[in-house]
PDB file of N, CA and C in Angstrom:
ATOM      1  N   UNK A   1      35.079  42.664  67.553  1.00  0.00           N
ATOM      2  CA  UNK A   1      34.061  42.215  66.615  1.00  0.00           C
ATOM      3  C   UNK A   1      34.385  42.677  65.190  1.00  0.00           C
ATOM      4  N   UNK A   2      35.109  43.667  65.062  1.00  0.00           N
ATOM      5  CA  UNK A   2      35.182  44.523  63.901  1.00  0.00           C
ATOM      6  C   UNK A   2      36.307  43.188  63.350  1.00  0.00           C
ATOM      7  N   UNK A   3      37.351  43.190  63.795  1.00  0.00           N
ATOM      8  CA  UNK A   3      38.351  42.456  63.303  1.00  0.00           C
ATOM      9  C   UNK A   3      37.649  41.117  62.524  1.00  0.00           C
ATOM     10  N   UNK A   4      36.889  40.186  63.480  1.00  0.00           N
ATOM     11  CA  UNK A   4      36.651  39.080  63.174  1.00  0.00           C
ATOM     12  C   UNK A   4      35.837  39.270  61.818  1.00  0.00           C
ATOM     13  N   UNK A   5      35.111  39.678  61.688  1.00  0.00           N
ATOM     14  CA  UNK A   5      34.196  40.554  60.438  1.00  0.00           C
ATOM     15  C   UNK A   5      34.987  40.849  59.284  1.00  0.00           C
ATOM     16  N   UNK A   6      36.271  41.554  59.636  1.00  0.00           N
ATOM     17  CA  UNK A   6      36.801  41.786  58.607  1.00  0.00           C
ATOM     18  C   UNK A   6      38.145  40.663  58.285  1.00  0.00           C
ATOM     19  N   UNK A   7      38.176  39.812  59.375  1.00  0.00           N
ATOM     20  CA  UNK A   7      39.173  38.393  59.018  1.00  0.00           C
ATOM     21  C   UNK A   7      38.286  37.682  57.576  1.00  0.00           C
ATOM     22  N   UNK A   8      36.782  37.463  58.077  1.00  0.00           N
ATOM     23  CA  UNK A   8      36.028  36.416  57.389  1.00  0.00           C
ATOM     24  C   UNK A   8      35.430  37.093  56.226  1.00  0.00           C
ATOM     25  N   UNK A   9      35.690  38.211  55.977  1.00  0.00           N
ATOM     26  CA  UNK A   9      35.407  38.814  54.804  1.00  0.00           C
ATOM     27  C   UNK A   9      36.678  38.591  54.193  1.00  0.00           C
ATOM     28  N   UNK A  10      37.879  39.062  54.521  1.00  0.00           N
ATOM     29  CA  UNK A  10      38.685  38.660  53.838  1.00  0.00           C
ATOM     30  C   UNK A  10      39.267  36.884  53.474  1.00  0.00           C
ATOM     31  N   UNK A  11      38.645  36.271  54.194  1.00  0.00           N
ATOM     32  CA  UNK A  11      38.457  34.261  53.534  1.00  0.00           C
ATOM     33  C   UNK A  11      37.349  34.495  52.402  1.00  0.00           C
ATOM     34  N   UNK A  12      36.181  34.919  52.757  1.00  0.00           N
ATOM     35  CA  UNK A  12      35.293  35.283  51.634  1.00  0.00           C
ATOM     36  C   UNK A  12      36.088  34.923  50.090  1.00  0.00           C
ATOM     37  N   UNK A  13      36.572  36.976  50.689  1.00  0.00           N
ATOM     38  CA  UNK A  13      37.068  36.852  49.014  1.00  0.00           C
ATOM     39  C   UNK A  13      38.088  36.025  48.536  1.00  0.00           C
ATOM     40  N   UNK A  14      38.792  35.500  49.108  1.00  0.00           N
ATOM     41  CA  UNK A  14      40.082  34.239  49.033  1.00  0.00           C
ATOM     42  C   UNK A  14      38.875  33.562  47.666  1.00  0.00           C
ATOM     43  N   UNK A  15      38.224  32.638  48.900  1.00  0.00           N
ATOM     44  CA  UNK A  15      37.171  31.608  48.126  1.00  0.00           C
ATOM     45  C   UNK A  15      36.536  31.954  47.242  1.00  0.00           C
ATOM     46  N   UNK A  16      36.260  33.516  46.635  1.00  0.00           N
ATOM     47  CA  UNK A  16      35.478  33.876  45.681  1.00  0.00           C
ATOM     48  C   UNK A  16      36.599  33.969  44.759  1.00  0.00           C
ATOM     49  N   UNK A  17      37.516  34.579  45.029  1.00  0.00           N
ATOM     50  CA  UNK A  17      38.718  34.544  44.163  1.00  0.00           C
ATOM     51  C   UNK A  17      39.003  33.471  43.663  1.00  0.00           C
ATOM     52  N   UNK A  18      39.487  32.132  44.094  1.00  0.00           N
ATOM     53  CA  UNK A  18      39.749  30.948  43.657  1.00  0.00           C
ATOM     54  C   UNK A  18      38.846  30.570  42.477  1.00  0.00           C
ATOM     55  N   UNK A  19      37.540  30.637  43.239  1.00  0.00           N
ATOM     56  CA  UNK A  19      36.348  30.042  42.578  1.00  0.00           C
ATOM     57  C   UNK A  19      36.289  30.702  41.078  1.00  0.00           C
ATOM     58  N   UNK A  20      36.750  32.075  41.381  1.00  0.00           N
ATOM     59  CA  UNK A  20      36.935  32.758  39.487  1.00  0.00           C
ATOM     60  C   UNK A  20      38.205  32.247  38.758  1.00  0.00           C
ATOM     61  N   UNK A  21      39.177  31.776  39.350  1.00  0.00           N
ATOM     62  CA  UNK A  21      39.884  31.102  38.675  1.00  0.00           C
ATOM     63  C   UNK A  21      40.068  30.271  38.033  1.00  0.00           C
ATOM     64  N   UNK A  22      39.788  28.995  38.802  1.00  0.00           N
ATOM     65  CA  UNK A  22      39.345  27.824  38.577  1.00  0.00           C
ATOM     66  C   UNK A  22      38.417  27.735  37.447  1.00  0.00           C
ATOM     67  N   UNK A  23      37.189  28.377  36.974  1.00  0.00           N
ATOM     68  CA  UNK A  23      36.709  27.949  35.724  1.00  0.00           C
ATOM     69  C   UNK A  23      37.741  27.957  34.508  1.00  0.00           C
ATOM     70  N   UNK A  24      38.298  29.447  34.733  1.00  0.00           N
ATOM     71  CA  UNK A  24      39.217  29.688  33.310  1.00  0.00           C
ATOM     72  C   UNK A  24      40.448  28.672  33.427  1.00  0.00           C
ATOM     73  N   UNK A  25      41.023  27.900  34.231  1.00  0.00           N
ATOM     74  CA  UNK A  25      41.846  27.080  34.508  1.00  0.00           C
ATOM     75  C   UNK A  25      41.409  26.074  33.499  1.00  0.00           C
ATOM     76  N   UNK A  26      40.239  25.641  33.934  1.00  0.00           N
ATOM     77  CA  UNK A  26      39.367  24.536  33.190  1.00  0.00           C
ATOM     78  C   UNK A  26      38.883  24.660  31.947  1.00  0.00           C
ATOM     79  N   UNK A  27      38.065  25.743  31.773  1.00  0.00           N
ATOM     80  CA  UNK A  27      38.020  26.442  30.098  1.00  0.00           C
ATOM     81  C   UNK A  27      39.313  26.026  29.209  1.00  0.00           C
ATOM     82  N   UNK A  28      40.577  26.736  29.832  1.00  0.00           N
ATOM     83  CA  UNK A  28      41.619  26.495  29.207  1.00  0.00           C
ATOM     84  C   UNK A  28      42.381  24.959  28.686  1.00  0.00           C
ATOM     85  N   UNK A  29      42.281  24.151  29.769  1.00  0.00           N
ATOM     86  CA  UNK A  29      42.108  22.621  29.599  1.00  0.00           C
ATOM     87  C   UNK A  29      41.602  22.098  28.757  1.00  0.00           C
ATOM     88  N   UNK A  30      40.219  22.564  28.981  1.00  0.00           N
ATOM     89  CA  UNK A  30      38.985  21.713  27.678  1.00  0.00           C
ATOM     90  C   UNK A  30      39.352  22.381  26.390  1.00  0.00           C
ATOM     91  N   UNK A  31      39.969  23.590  26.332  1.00  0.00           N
ATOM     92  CA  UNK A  31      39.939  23.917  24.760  1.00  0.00           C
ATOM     93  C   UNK A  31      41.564  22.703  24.229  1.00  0.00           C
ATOM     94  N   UNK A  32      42.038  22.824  25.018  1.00  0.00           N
ATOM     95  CA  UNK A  32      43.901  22.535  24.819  1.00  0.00           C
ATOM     96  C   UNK A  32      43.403  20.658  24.616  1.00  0.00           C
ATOM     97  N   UNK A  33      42.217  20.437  25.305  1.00  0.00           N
ATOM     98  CA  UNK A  33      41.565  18.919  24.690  1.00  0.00           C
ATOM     99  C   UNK A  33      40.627  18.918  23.750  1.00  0.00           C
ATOM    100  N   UNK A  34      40.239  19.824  23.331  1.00  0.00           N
ATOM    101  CA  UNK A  34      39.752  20.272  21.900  1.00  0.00           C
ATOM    102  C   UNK A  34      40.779  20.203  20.718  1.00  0.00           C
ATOM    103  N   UNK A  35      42.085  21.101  21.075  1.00  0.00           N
ATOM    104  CA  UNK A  35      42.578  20.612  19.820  1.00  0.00           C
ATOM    105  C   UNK A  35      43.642  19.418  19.796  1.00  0.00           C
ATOM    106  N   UNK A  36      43.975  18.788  21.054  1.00  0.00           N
ATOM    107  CA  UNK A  36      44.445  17.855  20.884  1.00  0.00           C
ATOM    108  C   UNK A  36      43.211  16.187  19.972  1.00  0.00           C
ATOM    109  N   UNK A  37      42.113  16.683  20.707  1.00  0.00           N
ATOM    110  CA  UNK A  37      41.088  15.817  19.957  1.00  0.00           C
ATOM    111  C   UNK A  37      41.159  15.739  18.356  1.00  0.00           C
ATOM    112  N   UNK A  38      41.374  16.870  17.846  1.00  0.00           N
ATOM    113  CA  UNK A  38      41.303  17.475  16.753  1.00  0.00           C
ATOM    114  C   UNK A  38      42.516  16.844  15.327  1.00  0.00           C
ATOM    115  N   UNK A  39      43.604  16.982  16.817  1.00  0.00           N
ATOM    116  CA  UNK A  39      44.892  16.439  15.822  1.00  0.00           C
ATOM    117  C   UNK A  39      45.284  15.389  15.679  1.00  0.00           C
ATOM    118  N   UNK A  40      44.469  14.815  16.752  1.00  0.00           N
ATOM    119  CA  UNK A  40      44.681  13.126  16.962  1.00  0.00           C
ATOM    120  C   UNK A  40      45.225  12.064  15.968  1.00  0.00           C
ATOM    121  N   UNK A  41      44.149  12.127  15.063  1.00  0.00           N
ATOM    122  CA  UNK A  41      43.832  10.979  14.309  1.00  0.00           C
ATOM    123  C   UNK A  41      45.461  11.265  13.417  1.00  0.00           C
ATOM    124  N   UNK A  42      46.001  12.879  12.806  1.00  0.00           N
ATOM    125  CA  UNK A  42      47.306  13.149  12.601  1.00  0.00           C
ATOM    126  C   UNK A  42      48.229  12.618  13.005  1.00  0.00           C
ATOM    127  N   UNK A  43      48.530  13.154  14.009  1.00  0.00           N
ATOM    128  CA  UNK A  43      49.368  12.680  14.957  1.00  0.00           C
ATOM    129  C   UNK A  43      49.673  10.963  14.959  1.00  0.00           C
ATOM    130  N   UNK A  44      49.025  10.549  15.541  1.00  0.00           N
ATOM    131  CA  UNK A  44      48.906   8.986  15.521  1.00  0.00           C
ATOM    132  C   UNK A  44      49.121   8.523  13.781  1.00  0.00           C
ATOM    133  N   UNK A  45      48.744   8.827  13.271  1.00  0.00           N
ATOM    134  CA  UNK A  45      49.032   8.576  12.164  1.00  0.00           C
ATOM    135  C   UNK A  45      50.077   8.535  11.323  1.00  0.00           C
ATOM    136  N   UNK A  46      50.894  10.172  11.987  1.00  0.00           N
ATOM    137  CA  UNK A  46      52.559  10.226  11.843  1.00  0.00           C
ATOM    138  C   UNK A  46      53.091   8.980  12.773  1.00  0.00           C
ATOM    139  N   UNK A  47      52.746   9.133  13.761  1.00  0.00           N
ATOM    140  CA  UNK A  47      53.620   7.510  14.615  1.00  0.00           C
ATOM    141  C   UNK A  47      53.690   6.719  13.985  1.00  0.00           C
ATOM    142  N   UNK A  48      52.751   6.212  13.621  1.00  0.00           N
ATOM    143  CA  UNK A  48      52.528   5.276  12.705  1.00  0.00           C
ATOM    144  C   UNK A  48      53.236   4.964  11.676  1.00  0.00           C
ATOM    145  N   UNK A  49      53.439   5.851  11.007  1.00  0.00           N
ATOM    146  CA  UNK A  49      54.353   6.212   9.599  1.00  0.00           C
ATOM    147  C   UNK A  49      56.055   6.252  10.035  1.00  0.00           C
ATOM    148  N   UNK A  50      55.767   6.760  11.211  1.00  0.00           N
ATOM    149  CA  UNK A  50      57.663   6.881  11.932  1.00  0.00           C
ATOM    150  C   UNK A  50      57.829   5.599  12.299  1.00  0.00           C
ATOM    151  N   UNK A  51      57.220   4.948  12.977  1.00  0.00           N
ATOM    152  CA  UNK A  51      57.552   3.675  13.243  1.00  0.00           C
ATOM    153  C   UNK A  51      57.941   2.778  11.757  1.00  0.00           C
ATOM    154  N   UNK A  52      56.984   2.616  10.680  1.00  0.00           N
ATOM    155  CA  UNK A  52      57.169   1.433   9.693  1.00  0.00           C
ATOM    156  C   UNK A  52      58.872   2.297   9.163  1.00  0.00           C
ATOM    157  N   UNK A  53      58.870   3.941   9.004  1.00  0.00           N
ATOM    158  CA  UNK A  53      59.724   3.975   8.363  1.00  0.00           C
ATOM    159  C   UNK A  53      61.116   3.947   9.397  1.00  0.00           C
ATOM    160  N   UNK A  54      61.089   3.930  10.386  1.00  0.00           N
ATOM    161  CA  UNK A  54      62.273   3.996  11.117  1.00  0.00           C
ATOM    162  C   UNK A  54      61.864   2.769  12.443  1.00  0.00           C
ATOM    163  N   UNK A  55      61.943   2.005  12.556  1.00  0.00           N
ATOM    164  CA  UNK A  55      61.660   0.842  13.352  1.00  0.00           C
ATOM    165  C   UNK A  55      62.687   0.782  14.182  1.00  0.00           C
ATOM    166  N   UNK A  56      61.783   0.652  15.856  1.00  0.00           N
ATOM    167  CA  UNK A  56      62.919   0.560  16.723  1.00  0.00           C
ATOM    168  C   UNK A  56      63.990   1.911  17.265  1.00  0.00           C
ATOM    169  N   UNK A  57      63.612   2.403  16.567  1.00  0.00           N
ATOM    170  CA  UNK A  57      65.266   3.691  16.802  1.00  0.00           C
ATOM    171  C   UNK A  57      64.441   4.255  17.834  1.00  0.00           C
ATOM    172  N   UNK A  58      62.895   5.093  18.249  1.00  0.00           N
ATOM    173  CA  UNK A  58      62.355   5.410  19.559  1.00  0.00           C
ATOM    174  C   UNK A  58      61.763   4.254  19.983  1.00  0.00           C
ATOM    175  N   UNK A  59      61.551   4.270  21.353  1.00  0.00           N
ATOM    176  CA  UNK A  59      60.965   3.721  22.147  1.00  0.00           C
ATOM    177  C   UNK A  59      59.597   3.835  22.329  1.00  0.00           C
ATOM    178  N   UNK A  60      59.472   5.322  22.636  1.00  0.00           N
ATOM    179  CA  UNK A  60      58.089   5.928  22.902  1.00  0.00           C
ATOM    180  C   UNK A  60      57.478   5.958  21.813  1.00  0.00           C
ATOM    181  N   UNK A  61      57.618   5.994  20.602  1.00  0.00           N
ATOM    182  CA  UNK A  61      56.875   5.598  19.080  1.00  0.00           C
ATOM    183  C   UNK A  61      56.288   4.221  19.053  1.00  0.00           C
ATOM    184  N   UNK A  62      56.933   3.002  19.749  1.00  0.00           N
ATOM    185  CA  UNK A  62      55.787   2.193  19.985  1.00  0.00           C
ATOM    186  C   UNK A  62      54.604   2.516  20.529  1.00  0.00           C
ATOM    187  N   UNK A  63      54.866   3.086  21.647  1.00  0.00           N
ATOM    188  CA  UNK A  63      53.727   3.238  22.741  1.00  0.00           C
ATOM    189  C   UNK A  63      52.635   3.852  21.954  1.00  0.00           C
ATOM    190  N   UNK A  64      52.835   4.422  20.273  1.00  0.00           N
ATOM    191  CA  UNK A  64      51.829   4.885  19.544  1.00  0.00           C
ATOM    192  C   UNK A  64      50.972   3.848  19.061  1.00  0.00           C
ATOM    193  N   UNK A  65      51.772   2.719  19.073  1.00  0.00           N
ATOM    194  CA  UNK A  65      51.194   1.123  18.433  1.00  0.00           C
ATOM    195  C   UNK A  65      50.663   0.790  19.207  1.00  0.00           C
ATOM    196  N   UNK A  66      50.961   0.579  20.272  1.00  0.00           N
ATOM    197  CA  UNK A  66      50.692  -0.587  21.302  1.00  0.00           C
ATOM    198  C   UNK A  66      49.636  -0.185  22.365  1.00  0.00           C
ATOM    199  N   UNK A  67      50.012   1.339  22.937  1.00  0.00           N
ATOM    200  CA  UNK A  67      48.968   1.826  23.839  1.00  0.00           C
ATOM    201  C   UNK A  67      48.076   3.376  23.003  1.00  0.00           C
ATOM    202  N   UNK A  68      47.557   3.464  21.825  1.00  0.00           N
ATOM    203  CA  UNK A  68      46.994   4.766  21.390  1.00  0.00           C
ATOM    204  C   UNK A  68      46.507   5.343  22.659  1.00  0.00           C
ATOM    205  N   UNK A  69      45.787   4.954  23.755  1.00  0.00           N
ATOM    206  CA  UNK A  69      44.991   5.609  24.490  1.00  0.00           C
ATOM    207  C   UNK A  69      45.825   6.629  25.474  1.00  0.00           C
ATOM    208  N   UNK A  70      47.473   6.198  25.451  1.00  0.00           N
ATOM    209  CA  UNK A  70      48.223   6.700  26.308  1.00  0.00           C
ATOM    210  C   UNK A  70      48.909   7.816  25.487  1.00  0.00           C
ATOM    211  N   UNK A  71      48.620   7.778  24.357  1.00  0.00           N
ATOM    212  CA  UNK A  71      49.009   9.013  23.284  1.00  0.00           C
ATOM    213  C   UNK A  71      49.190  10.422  23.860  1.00  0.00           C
ATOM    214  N   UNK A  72      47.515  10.264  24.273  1.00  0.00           N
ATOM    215  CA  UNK A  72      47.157  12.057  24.276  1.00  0.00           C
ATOM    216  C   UNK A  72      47.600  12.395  25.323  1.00  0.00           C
ATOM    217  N   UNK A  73      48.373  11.728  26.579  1.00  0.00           N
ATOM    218  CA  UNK A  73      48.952  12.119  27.336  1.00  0.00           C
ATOM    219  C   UNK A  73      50.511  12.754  27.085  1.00  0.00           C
ATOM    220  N   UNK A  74      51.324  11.955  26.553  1.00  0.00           N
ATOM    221  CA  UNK A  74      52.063  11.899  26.515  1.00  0.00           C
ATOM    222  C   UNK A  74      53.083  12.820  24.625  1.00  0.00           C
ATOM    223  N   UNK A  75      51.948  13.189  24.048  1.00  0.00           N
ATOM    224  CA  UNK A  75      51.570  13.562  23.005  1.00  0.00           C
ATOM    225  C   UNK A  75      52.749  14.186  22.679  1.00  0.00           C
ATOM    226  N   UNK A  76      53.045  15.511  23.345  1.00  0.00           N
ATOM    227  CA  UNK A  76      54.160  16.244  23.197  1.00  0.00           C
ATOM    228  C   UNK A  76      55.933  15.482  23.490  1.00  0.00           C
ATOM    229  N   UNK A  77      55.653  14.809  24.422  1.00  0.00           N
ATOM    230  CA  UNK A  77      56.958  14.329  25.070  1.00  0.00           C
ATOM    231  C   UNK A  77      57.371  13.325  23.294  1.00  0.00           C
ATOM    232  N   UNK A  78      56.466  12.779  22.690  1.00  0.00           N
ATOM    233  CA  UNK A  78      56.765  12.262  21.849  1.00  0.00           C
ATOM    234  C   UNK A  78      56.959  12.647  20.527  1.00  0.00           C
ATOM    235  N   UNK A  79      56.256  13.742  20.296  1.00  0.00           N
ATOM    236  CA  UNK A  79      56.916  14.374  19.394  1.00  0.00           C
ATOM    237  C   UNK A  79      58.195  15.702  19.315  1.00  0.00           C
ATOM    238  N   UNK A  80      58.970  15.599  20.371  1.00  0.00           N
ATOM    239  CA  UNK A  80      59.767  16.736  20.929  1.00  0.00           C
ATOM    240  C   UNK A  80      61.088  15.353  20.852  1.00  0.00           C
ATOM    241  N   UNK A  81      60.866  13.814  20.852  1.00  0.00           N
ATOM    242  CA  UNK A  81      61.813  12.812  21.430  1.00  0.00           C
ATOM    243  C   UNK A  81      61.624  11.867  19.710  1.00  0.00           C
ATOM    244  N   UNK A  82      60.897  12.065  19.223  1.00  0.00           N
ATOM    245  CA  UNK A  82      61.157  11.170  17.866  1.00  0.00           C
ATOM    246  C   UNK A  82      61.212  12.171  17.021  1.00  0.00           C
ATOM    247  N   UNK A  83      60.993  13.214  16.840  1.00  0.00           N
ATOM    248  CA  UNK A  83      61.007  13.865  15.485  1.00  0.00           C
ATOM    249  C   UNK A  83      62.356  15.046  15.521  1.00  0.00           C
TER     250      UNK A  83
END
């Protein structure tokens, strides 16, 4: 009896453990979409500007024209590959 008691105490804290993680996981997310929110309108705006002044030479600098909504995903990959 002792064992089983102390198996399911120790799942307990597993699940309590996780469960404290997981917010700050998410905290951390929402801020990192805070300042991507933030830089947006920048950002896109440099695409914008890279594209008229260099046309064609990236690929993924359209995708600033054509799909904005797919931006904030892809946000970094595109400025690490056009600039």
């Amino acid at each position: 009896m002792k064992i089983q008691n102390h198996k399911s105490t120790v799942s307990n804290n597993g699940r309590v453990a996780l469960k404290g993680l997981l917010p700050k996981k998410l905290d951390a997310i929402l801020k990192i979409h805070k300042l991507y929110s933030l830089l947006f309108p920048f950002l896109l705006l440099s695409g914008y500007l890279y594209v008229s002044f260099v046309p064609g030479l990236c690929q993924t600098s359209w995708w600033l024209v054509f799909k904005p909504s797919v931006f904030f995903f892809h946000a970094r990959y595109i400025l690490v590959s056009c600039c």
